[in-house]
Protein backbone atom coordinates (compact mmCIF):
# COMPACT_ATOMS: atom_id res chain seq x y z
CA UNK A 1 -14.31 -20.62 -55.73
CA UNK A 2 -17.00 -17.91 -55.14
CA UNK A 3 -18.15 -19.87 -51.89
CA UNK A 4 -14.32 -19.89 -50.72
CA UNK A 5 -14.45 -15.96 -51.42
CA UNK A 6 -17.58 -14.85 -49.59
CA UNK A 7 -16.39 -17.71 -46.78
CA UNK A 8 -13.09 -15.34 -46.15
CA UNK A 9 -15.42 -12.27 -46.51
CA UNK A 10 -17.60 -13.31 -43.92
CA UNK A 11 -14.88 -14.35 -41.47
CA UNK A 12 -12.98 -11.02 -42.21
CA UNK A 13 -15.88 -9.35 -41.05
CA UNK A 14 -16.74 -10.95 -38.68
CA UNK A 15 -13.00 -10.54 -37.35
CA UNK A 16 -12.87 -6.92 -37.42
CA UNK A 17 -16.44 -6.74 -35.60
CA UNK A 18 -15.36 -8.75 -32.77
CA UNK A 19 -11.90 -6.83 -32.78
CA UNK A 20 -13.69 -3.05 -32.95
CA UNK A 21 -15.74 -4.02 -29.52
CA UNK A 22 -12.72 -5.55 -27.97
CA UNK A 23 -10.54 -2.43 -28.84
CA UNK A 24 -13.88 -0.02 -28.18
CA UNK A 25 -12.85 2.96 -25.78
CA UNK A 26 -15.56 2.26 -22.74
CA UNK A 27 -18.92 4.06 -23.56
CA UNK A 28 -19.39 7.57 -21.71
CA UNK A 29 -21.63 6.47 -19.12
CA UNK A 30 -19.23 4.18 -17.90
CA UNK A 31 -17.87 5.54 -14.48
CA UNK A 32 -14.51 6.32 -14.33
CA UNK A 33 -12.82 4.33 -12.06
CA UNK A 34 -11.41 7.36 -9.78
CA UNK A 35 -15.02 8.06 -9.55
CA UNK A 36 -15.83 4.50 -8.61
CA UNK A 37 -12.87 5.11 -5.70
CA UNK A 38 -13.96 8.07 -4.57
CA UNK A 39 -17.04 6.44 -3.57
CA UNK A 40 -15.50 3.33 -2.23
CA UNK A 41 -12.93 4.41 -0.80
CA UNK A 42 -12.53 5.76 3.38
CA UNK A 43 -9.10 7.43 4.54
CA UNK A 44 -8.49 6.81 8.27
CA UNK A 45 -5.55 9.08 9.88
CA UNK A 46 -4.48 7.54 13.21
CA UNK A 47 -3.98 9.72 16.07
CA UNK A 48 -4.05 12.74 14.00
CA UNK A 49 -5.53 16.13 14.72
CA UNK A 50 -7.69 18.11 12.21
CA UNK A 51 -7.28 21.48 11.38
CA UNK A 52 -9.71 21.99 9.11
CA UNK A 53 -8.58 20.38 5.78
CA UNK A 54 -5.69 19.51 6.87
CA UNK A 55 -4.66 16.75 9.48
CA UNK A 56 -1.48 17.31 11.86
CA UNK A 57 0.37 14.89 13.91
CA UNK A 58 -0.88 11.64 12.71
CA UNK A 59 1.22 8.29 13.08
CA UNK A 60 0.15 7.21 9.91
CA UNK A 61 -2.77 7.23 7.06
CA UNK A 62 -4.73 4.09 5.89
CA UNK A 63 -6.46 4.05 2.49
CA UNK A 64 -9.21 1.14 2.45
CA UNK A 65 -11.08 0.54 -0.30
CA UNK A 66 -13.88 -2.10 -0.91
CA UNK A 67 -14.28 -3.98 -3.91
CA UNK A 68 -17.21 -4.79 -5.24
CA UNK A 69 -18.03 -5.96 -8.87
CA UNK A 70 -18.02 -3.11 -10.87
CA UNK A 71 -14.95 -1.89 -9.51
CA UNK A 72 -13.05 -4.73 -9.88
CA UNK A 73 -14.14 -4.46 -13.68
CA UNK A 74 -12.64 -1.07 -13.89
CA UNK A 75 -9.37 -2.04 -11.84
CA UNK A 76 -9.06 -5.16 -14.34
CA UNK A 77 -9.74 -2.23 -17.69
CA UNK A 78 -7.24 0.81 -16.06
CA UNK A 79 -3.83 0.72 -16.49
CA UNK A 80 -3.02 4.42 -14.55
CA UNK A 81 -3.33 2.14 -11.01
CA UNK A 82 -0.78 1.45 -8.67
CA UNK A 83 0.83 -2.37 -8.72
CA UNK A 84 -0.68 -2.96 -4.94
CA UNK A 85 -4.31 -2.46 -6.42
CA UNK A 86 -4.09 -5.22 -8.72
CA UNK A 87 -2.55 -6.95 -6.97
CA UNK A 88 -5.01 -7.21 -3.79
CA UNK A 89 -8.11 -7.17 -6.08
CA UNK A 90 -7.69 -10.13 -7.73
CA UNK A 91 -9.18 -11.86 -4.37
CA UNK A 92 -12.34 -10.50 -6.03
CA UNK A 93 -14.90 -13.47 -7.06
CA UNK A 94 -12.73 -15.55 -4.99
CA UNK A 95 -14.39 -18.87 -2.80
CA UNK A 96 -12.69 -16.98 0.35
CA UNK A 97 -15.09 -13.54 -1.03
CA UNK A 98 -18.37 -15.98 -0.84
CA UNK A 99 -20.84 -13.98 1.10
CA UNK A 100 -18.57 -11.62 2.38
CA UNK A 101 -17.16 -8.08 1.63
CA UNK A 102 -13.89 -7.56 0.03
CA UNK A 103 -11.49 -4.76 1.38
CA UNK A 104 -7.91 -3.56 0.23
CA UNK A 105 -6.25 -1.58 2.47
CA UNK A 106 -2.80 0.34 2.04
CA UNK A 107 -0.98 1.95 4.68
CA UNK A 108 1.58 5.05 4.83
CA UNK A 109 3.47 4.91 8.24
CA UNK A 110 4.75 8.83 9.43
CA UNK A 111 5.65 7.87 12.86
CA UNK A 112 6.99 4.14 14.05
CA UNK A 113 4.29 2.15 14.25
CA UNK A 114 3.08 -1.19 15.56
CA UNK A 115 0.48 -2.11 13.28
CA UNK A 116 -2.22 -4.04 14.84
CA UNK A 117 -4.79 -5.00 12.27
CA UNK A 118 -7.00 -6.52 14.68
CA UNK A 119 -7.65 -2.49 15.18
CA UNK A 120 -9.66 -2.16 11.74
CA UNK A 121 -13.25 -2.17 12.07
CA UNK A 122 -15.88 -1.94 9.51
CA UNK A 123 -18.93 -1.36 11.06
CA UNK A 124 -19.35 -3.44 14.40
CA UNK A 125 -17.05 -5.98 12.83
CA UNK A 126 -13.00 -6.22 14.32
CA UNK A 127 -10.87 -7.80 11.70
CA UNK A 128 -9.66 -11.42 12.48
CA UNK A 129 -7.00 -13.83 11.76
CA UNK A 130 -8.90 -15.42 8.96
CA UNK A 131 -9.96 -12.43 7.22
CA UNK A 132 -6.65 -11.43 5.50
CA UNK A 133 -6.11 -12.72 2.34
CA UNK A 134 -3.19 -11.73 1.16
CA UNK A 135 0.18 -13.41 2.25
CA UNK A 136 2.52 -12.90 4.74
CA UNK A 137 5.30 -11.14 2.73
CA UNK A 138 3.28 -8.31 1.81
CA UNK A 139 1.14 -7.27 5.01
CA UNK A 140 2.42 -4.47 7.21
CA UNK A 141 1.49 -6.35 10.32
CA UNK A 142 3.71 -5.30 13.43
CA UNK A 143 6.87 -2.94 14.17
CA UNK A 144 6.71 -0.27 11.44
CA UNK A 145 9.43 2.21 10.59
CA UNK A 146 8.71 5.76 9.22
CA UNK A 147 8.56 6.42 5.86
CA UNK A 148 7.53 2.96 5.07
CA UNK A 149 4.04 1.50 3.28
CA UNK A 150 2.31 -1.47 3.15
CA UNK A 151 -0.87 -3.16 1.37
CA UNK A 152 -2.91 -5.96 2.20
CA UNK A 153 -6.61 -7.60 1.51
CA UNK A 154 -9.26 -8.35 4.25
CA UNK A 155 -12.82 -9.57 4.43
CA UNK A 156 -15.97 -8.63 6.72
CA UNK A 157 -18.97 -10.60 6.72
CA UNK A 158 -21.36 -9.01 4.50
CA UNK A 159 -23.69 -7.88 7.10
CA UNK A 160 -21.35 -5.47 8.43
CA UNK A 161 -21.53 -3.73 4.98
CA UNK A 162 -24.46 -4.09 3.83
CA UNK A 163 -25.61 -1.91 0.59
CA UNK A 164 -26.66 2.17 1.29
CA UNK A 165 -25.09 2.16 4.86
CA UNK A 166 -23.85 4.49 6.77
CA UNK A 167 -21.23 2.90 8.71
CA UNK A 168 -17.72 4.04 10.87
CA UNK A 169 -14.85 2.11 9.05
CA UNK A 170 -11.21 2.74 10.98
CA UNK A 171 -8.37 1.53 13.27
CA UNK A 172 -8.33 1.96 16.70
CA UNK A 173 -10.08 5.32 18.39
CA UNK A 174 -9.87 6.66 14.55
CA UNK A 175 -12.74 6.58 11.74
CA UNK A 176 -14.72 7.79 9.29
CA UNK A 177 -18.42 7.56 8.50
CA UNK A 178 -18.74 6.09 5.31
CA UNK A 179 -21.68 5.21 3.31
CA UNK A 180 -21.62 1.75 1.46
CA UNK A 181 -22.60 1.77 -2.13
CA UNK A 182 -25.45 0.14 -3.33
């Protein structure tokens, strides 16, 4: 009887030890993940003019982000994120990721647009057929209306990312220098 009693003792405790780390609020030096977005993260206007913070004109905005491990961890842990983002990351740790960068890109059109995604380039690299990931229904490929927004998930080969470069990452005549974390 005592052995039965210090048996359910021990696997009471041990229950609510493995259910206080699974529950635990992520430690403080954890990054945020806006913080790991901010960093990841290059906005492309097409055919926009600046004007100092502020950009006039432009037939549309794309968002593209690259995924790397840590954060896809935070995507997977953060609830706050749009549907698109989970949905696109997932590709993450996929066999079609082996040796190769991970992008997810999301598009706001202003103007009609005919979106061309052999136009995206990160780093020397055009994007390809092969390279998008996602399906069919959900990529913004073509005759655009205004008002209208699209998502989709790409690949580069890694070595036109590779860690602590400074690389231009945009669509067309339109980019960004952006630096790719290490």
């Amino acid at each position: 009887m005592k052995k039965s009693f210090f048996a359910i003792a021990a696997l009471v405790a041990l229950t609510i030890l493995t259910a206080g780390r699974a529950f635990a609020a992520p430690s403080d030096n954890a990054p945020d993940v806006s913080e790991l977005l901010d960093a990841r993260q290059a906005d492309v206007w097409v055919e926009g003019e600046r004007l100092g913070d502020l950009v006039i004109g432009a037939r549309g905005a794309i968002q593209m982000i690259y995924v790397d491990e840590q954060l896809s961890r935070a995507i997977t842990a953060d609830s706050r994120l749009q549907d698109w983002v989970y949905d696109m990351a997932q590709y993450y740790g996929t066999d079609a990721t082996r040796k190769k960068r991970l992008f997810i890109a999301h598009i706001d059109v202003y103007k009609p647009w005919d979106f061309d995604y052999t136009q995206i380039f990160v780093g020397d690299y055009h994007l390809q057929k092969g390279d998008v990931l996602s399906p069919s229904m959900t990529n913004p490929f073509g005759p655009q209306p205004s008002k209208s927004d699209g998502f989709f998930a790409f690949v580069v080969p890694a070595s036109a990312a590779k860690a602590g470069a400074e690389i231009k990452i945009g669509y067309g005549d339109d980019s960004e220098t952006w630096k790719v974390p290490k």
